[in-house]
C-alpha atoms as a PDB file:
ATOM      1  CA  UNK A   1     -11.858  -7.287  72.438  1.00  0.00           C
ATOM      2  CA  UNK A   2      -9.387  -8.809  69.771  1.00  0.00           C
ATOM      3  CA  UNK A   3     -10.071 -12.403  68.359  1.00  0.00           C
ATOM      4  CA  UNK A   4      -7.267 -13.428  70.912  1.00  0.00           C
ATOM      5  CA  UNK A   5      -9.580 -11.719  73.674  1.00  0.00           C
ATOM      6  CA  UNK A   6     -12.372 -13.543  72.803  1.00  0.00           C
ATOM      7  CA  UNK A   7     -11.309 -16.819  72.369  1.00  0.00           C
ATOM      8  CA  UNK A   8      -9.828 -17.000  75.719  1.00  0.00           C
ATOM      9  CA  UNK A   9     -12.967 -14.707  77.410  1.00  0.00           C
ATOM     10  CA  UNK A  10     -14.509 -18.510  78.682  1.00  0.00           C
ATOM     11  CA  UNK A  11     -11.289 -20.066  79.722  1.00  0.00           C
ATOM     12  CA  UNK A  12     -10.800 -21.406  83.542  1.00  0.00           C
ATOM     13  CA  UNK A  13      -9.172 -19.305  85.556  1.00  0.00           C
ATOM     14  CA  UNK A  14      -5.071 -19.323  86.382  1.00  0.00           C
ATOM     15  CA  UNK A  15      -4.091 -20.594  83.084  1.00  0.00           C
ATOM     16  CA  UNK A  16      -0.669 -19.365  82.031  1.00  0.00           C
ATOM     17  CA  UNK A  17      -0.179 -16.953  79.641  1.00  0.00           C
ATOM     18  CA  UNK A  18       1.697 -19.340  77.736  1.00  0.00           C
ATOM     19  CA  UNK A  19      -1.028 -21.958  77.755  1.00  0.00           C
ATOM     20  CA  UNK A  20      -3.687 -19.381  76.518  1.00  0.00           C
ATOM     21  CA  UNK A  21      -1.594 -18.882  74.087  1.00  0.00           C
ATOM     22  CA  UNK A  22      -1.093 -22.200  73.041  1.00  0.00           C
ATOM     23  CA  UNK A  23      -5.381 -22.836  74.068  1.00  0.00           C
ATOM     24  CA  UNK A  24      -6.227 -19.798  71.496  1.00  0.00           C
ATOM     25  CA  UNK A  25      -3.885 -21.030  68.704  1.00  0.00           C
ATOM     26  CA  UNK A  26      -5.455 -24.106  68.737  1.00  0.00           C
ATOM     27  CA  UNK A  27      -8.597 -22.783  67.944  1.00  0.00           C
ATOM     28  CA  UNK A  28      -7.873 -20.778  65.801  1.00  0.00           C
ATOM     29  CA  UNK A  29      -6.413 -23.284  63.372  1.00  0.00           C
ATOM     30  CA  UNK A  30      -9.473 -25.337  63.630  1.00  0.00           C
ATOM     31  CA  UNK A  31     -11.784 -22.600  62.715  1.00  0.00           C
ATOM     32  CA  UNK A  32      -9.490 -21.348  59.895  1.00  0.00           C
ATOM     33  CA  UNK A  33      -8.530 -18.431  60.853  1.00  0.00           C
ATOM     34  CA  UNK A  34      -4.508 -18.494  61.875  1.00  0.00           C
ATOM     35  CA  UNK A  35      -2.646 -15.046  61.839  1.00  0.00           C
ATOM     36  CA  UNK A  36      -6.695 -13.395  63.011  1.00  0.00           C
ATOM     37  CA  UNK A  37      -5.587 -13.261  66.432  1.00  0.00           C
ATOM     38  CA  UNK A  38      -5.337  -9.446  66.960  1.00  0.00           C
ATOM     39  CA  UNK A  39      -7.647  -8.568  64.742  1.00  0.00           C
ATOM     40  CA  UNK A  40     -11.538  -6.762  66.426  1.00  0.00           C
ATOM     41  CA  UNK A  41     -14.806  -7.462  65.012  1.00  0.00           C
ATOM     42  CA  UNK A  42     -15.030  -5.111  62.616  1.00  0.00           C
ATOM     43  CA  UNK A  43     -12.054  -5.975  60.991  1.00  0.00           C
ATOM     44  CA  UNK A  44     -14.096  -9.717  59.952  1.00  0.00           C
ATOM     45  CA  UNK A  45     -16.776 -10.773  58.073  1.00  0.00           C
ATOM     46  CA  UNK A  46     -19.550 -12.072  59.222  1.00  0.00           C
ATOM     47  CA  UNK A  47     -18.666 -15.792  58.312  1.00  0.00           C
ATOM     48  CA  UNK A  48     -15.133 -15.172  60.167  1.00  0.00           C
ATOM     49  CA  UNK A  49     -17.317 -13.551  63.098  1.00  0.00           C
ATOM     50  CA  UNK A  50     -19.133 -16.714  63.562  1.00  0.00           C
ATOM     51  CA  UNK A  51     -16.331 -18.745  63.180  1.00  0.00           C
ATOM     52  CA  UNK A  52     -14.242 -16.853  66.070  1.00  0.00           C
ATOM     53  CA  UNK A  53     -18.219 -17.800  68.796  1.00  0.00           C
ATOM     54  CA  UNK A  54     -17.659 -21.039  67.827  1.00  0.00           C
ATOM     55  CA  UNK A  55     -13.934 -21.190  68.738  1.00  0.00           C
ATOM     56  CA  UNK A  56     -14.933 -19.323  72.074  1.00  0.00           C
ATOM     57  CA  UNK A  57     -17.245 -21.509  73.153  1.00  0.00           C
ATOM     58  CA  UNK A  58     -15.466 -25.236  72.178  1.00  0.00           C
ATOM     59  CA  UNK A  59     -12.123 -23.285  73.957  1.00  0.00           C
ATOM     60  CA  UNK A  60     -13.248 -23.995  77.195  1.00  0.00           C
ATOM     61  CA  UNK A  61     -14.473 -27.595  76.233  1.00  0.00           C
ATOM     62  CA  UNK A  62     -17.914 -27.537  77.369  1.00  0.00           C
ATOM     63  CA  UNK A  63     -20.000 -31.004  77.535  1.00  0.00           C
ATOM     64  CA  UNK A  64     -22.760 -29.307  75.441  1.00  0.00           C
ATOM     65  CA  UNK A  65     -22.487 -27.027  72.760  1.00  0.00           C
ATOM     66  CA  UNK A  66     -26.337 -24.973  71.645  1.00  0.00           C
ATOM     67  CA  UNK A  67     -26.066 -23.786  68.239  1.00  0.00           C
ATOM     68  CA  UNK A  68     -29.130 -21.150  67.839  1.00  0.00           C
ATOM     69  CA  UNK A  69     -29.415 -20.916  63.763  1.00  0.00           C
ATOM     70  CA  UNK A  70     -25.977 -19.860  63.895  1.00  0.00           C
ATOM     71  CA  UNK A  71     -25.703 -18.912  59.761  1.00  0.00           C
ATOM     72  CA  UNK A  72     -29.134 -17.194  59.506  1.00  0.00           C
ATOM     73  CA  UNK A  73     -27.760 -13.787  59.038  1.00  0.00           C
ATOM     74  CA  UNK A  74     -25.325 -15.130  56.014  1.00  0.00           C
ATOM     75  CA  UNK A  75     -25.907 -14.958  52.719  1.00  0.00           C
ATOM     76  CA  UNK A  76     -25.897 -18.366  50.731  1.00  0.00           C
ATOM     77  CA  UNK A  77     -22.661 -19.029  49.503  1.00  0.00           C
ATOM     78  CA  UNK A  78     -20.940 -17.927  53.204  1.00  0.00           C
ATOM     79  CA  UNK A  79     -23.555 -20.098  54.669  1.00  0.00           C
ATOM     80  CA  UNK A  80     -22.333 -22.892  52.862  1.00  0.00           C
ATOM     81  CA  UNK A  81     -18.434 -22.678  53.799  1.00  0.00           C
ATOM     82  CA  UNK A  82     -19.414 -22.238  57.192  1.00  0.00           C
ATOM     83  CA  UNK A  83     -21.299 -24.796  57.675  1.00  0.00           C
ATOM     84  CA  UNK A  84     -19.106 -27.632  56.034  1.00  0.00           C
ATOM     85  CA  UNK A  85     -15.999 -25.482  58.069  1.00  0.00           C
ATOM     86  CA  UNK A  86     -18.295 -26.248  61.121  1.00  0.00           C
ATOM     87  CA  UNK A  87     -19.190 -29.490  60.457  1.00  0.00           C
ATOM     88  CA  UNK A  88     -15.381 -30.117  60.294  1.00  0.00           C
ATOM     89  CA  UNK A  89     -14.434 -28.483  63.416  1.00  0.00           C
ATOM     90  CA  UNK A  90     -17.435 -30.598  65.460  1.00  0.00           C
ATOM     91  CA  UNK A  91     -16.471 -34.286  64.416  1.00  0.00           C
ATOM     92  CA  UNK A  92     -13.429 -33.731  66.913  1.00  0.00           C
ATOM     93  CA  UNK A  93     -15.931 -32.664  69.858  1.00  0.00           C
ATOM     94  CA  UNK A  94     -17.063 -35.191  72.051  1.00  0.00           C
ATOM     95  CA  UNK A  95     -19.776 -33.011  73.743  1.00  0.00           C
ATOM     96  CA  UNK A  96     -23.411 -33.031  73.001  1.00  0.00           C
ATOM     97  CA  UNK A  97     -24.324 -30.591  69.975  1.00  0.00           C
ATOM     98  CA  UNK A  98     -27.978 -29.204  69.774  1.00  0.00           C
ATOM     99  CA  UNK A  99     -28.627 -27.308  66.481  1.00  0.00           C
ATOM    100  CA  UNK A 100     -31.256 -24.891  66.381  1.00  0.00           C
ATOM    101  CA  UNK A 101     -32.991 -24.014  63.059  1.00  0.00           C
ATOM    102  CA  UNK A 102     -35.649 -23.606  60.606  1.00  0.00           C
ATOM    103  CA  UNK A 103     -34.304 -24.653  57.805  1.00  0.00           C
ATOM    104  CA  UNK A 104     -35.287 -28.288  57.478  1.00  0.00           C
ATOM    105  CA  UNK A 105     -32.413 -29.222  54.624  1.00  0.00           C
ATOM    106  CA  UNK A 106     -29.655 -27.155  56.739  1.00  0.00           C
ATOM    107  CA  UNK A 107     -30.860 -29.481  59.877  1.00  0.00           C
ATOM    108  CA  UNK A 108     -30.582 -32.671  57.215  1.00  0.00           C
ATOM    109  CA  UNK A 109     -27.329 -32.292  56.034  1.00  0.00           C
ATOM    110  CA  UNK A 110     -25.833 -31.413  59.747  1.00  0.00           C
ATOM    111  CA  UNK A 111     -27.782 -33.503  62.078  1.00  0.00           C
ATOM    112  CA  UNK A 112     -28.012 -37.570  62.459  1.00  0.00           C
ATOM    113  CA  UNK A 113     -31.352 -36.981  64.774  1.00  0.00           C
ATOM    114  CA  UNK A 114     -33.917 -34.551  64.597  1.00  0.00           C
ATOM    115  CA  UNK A 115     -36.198 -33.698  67.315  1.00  0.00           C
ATOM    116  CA  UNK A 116     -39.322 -31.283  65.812  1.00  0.00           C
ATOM    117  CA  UNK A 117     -41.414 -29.025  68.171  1.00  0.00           C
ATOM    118  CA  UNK A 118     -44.796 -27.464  67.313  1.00  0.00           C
ATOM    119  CA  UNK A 119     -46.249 -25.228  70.193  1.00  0.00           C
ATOM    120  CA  UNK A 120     -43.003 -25.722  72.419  1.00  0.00           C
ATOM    121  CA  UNK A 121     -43.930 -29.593  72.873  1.00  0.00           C
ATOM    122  CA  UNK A 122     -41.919 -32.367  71.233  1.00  0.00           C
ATOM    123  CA  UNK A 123     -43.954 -34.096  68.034  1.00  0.00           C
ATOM    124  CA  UNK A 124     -42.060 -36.402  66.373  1.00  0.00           C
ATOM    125  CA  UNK A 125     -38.192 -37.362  67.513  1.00  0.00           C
ATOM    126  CA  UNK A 126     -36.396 -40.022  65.296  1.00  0.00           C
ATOM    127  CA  UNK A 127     -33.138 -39.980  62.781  1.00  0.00           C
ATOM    128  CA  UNK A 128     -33.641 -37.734  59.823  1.00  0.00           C
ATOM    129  CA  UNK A 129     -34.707 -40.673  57.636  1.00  0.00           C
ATOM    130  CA  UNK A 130     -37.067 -41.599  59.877  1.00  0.00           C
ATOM    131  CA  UNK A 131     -38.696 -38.077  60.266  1.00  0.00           C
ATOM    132  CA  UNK A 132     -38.316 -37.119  56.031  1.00  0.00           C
ATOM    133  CA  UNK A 133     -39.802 -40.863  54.920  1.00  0.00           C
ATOM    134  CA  UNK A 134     -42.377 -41.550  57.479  1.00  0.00           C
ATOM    135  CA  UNK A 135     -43.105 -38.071  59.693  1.00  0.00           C
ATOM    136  CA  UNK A 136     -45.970 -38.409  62.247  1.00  0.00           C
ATOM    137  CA  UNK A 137     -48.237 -35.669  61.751  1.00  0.00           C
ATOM    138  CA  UNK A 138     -49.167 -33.341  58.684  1.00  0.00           C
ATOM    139  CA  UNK A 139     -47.962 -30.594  60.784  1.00  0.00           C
ATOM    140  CA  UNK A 140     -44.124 -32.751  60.952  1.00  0.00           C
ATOM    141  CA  UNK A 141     -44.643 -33.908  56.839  1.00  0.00           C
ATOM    142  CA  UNK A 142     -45.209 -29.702  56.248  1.00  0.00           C
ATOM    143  CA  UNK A 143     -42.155 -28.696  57.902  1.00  0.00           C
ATOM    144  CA  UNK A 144     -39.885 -31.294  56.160  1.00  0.00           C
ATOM    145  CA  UNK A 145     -41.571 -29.845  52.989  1.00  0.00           C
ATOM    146  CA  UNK A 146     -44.467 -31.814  51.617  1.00  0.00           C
ATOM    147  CA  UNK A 147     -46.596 -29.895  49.736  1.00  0.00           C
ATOM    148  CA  UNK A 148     -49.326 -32.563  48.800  1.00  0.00           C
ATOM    149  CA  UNK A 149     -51.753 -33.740  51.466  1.00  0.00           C
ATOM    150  CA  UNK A 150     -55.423 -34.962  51.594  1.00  0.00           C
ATOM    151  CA  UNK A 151     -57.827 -36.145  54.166  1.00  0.00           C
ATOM    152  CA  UNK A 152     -58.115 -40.186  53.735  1.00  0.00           C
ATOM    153  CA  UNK A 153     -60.037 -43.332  55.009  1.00  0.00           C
ATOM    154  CA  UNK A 154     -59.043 -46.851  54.558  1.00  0.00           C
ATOM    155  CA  UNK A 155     -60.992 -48.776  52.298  1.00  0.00           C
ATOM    156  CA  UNK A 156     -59.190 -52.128  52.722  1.00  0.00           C
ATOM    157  CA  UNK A 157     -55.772 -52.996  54.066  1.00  0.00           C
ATOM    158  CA  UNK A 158     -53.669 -51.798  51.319  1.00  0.00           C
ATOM    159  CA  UNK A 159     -55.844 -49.005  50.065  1.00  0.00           C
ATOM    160  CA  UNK A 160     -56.789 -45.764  50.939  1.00  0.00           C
ATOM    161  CA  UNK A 161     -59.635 -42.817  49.261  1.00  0.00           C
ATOM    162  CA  UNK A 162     -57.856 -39.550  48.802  1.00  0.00           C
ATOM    163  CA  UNK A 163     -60.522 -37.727  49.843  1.00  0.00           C
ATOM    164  CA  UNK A 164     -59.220 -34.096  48.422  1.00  0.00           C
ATOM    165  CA  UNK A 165     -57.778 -36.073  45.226  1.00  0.00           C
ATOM    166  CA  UNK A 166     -60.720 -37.757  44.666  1.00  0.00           C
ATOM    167  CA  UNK A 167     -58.988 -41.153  44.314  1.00  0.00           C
ATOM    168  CA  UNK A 168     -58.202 -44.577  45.480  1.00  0.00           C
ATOM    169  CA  UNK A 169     -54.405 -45.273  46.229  1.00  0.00           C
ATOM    170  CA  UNK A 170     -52.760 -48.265  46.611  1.00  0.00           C
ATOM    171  CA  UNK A 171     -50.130 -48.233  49.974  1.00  0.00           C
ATOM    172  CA  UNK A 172     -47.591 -50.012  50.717  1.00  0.00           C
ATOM    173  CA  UNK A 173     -46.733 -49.341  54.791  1.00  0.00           C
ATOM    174  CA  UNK A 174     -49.046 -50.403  57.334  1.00  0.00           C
ATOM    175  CA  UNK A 175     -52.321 -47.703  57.346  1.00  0.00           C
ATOM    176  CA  UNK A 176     -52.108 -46.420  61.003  1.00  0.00           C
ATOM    177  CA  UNK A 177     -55.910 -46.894  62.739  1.00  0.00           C
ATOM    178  CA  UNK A 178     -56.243 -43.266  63.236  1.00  0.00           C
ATOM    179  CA  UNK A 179     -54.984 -42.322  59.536  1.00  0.00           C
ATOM    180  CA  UNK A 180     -56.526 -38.785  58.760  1.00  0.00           C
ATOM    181  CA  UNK A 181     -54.595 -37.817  56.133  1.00  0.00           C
ATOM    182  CA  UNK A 182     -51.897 -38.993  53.084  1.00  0.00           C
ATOM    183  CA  UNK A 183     -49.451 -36.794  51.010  1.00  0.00           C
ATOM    184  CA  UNK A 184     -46.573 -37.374  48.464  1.00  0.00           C
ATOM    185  CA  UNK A 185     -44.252 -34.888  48.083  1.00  0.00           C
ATOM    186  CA  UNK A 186     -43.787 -32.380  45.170  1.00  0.00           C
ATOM    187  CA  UNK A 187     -40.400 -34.049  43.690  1.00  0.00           C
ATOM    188  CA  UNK A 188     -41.046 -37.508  44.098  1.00  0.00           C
ATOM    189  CA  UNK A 189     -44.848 -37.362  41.517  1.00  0.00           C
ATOM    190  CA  UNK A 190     -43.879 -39.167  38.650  1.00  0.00           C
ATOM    191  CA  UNK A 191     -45.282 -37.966  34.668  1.00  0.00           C
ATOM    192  CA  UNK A 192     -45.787 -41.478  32.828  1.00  0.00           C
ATOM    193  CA  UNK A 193     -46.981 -42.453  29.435  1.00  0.00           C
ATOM    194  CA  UNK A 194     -48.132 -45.515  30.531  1.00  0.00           C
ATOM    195  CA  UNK A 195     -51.832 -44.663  31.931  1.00  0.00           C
ATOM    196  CA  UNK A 196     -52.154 -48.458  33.288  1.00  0.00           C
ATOM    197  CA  UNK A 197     -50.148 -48.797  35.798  1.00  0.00           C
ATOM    198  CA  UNK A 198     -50.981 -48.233  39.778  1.00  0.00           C
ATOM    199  CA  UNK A 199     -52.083 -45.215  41.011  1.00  0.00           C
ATOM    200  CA  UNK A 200     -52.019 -43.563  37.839  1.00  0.00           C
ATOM    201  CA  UNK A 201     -53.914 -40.687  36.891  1.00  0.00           C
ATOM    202  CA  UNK A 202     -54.992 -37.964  34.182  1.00  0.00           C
ATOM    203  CA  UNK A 203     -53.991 -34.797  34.978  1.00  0.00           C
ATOM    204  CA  UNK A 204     -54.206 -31.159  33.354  1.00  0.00           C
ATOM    205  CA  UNK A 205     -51.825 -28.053  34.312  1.00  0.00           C
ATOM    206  CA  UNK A 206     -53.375 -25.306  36.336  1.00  0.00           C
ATOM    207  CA  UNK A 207     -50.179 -22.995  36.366  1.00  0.00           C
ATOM    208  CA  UNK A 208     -46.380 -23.097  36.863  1.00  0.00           C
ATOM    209  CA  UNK A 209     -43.919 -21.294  39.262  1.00  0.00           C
ATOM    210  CA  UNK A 210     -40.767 -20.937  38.519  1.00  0.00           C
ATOM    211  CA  UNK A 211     -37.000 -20.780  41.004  1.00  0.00           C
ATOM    212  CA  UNK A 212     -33.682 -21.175  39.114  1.00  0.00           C
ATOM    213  CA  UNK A 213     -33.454 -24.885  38.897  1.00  0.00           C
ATOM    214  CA  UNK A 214     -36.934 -26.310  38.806  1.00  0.00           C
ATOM    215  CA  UNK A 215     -40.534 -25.330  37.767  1.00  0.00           C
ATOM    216  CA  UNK A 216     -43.328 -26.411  40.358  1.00  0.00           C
ATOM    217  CA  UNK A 217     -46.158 -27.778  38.333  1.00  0.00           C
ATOM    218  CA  UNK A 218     -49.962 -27.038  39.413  1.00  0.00           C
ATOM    219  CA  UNK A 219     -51.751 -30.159  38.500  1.00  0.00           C
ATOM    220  CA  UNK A 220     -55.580 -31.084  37.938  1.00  0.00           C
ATOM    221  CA  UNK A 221     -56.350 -34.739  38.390  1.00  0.00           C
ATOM    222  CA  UNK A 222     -59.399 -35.947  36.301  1.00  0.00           C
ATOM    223  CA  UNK A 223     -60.543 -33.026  35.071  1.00  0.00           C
ATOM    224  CA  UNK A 224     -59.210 -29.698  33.272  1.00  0.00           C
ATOM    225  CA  UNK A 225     -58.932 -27.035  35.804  1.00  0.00           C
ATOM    226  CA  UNK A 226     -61.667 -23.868  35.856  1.00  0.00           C
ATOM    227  CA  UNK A 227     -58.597 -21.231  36.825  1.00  0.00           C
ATOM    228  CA  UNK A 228     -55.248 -21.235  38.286  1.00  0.00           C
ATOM    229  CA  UNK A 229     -56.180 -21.419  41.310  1.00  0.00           C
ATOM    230  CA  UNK A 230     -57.944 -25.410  40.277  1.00  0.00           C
ATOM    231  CA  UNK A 231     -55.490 -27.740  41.350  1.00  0.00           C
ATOM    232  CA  UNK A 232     -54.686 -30.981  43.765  1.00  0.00           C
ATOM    233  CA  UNK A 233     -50.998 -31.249  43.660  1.00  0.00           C
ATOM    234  CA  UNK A 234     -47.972 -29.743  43.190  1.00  0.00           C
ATOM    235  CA  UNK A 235     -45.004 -31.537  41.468  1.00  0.00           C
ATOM    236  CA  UNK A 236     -41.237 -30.018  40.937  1.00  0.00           C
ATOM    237  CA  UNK A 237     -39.270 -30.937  38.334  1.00  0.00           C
ATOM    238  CA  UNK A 238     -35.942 -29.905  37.015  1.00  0.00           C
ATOM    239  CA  UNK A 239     -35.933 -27.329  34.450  1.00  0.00           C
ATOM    240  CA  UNK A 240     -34.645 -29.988  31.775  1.00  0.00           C
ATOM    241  CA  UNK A 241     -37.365 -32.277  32.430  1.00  0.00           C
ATOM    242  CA  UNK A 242     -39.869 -29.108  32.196  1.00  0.00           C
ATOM    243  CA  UNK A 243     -38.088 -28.304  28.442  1.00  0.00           C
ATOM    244  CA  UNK A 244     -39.395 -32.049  27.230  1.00  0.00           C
ATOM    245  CA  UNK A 245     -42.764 -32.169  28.787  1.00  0.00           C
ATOM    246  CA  UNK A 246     -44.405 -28.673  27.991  1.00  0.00           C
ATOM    247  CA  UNK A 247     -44.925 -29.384  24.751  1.00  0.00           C
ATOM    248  CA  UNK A 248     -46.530 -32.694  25.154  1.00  0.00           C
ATOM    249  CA  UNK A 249     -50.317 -32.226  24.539  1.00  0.00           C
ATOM    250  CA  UNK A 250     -52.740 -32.854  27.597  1.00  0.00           C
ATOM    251  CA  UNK A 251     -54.120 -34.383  29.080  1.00  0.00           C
ATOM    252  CA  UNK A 252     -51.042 -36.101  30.754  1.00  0.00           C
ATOM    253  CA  UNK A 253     -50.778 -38.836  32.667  1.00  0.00           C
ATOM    254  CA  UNK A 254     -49.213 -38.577  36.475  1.00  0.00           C
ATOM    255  CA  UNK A 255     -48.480 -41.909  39.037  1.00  0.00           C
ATOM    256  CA  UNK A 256     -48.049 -41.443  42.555  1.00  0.00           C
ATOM    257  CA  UNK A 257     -45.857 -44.166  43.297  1.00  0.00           C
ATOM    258  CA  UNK A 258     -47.266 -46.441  46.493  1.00  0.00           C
ATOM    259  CA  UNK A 259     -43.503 -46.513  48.094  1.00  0.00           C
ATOM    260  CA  UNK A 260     -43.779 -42.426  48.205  1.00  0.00           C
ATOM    261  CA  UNK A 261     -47.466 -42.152  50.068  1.00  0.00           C
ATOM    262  CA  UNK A 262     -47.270 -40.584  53.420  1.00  0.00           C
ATOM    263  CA  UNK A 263     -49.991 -41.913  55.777  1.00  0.00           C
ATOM    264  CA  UNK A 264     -50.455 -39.552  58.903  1.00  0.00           C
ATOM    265  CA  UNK A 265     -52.288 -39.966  61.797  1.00  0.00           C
END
């Protein structure tokens, strides 16, 4: 079928030609893609493909709309336009929208509330800030992309042993009664030269990785590592931070700021 075709495929029955007409157009200028109306599939890109389903199914003004990863088969840069196109075209709808994805900074940018499922049962449901700054589980805090975690106990009410880290930490939010575990994530470890201040620690560098932008940092606390495979934490920084602190000698020094702990139950 032809753009046109498929636009109009979900429309109610004994519409005019004329209004279809009119139905279609609309669409079609709120996906982008005026003058596409007789072209078939194969005559669009993907990104164009996906914008012509979501035309098809808003057409017929549906009270929900599912969205099932619908830019996983794009490569970055279409991903991108389509999804700011999309989130264009949906601030109009007044329907329900549930977004389906993986991709935990796709489902930030797009979505006001988040609801995360492990083992088809709902775990943690909340806005996005409220799932990224304080997520229930370790399982929630890995899928938003922590990296850091350690069993813990409570020692008193605004301090914790980091059992993995080897390490008391000062907290600031209330330490849950079942606490089991507390993590920090990779871009929010801070590298200090001032080794008194709170929850500060020596650290030595296991290894790096590397991804355009930033180098992920393999960190020791206490101690030098024994092999690259010797560390507690990971920490990212951006590659112009990286250019300043190779060079410094080690040990360095590393805090992990109290208003960045994650306490998990």
């Amino acid at each position: 079928m032809t753009v046109a075709q498929n636009i109009a495929f979900g429309l109610p029955k004994g519409l005019s030609p004329t209004a279809i007409r009119q139905l279609v157009e609309t669409q079609l200028i709120a996906v982008q893609l005026e003058g596409y109306s007789q072209r078939y599939p194969h005559q669009l890109s993907g990104g164009q493909q996906q914008r012509v389903a979501l035309a098809r199914a808003l057409a017929s003004q549906p009270e929900a709309l599912l969205l099932d990863e619908p830019f996983s088969a794009l490569d970055t840069h279409l991903r991108s336009q389509l999804e700011q196109q999309m989130v264009g075209t949906l601030a109009d709808y007044k329907g329900v929208t549930l977004f389906v994805t993986h991709n935990m900074e796709e489902a930030y940018r797009i979505c006001p509330d988040l609801l995360v499922l492990e083992k088809g049962k709902a775990v943690h449901y909340g806005t996005k800030y409220d799932i990224f700054e304080h997520p229930a589980t370790v399982s929630v805090a890995q899928l938003t992309g922590c990296k850091n975690f350690s069993s813990a106990v409570a020692v008193t009410q605004n301090q914790v042993q980091a059992i993995d880290w080897d390490c008391k930490l000062s907290v600031i939010e209330p330490i849950p009664e079942a606490l089991s575990n507390i993590g920090i994530r990779a871009h929010q470890i801070i590298f200090t030269d001032n080794p008194n201040q709170e929850n500060t620690f020596l650290c030595w560098l296991a290894r790096t990785s590397e991804t355009p932008h930033r180098i992920t940092l393999f960190l020791k606390l206490h101690h030098p590592p024994t092999n690259n495979n010797d560390y507690h934490l990971q920490a990212e920084v951006f590659k112009e931070k990286w250019t300043t602190l190779k060079d410094k000698p080690m040990p360095w020094y590393v805090r992990l700021d109290s208003s960045r702990l994650i306490l998990m139950e």
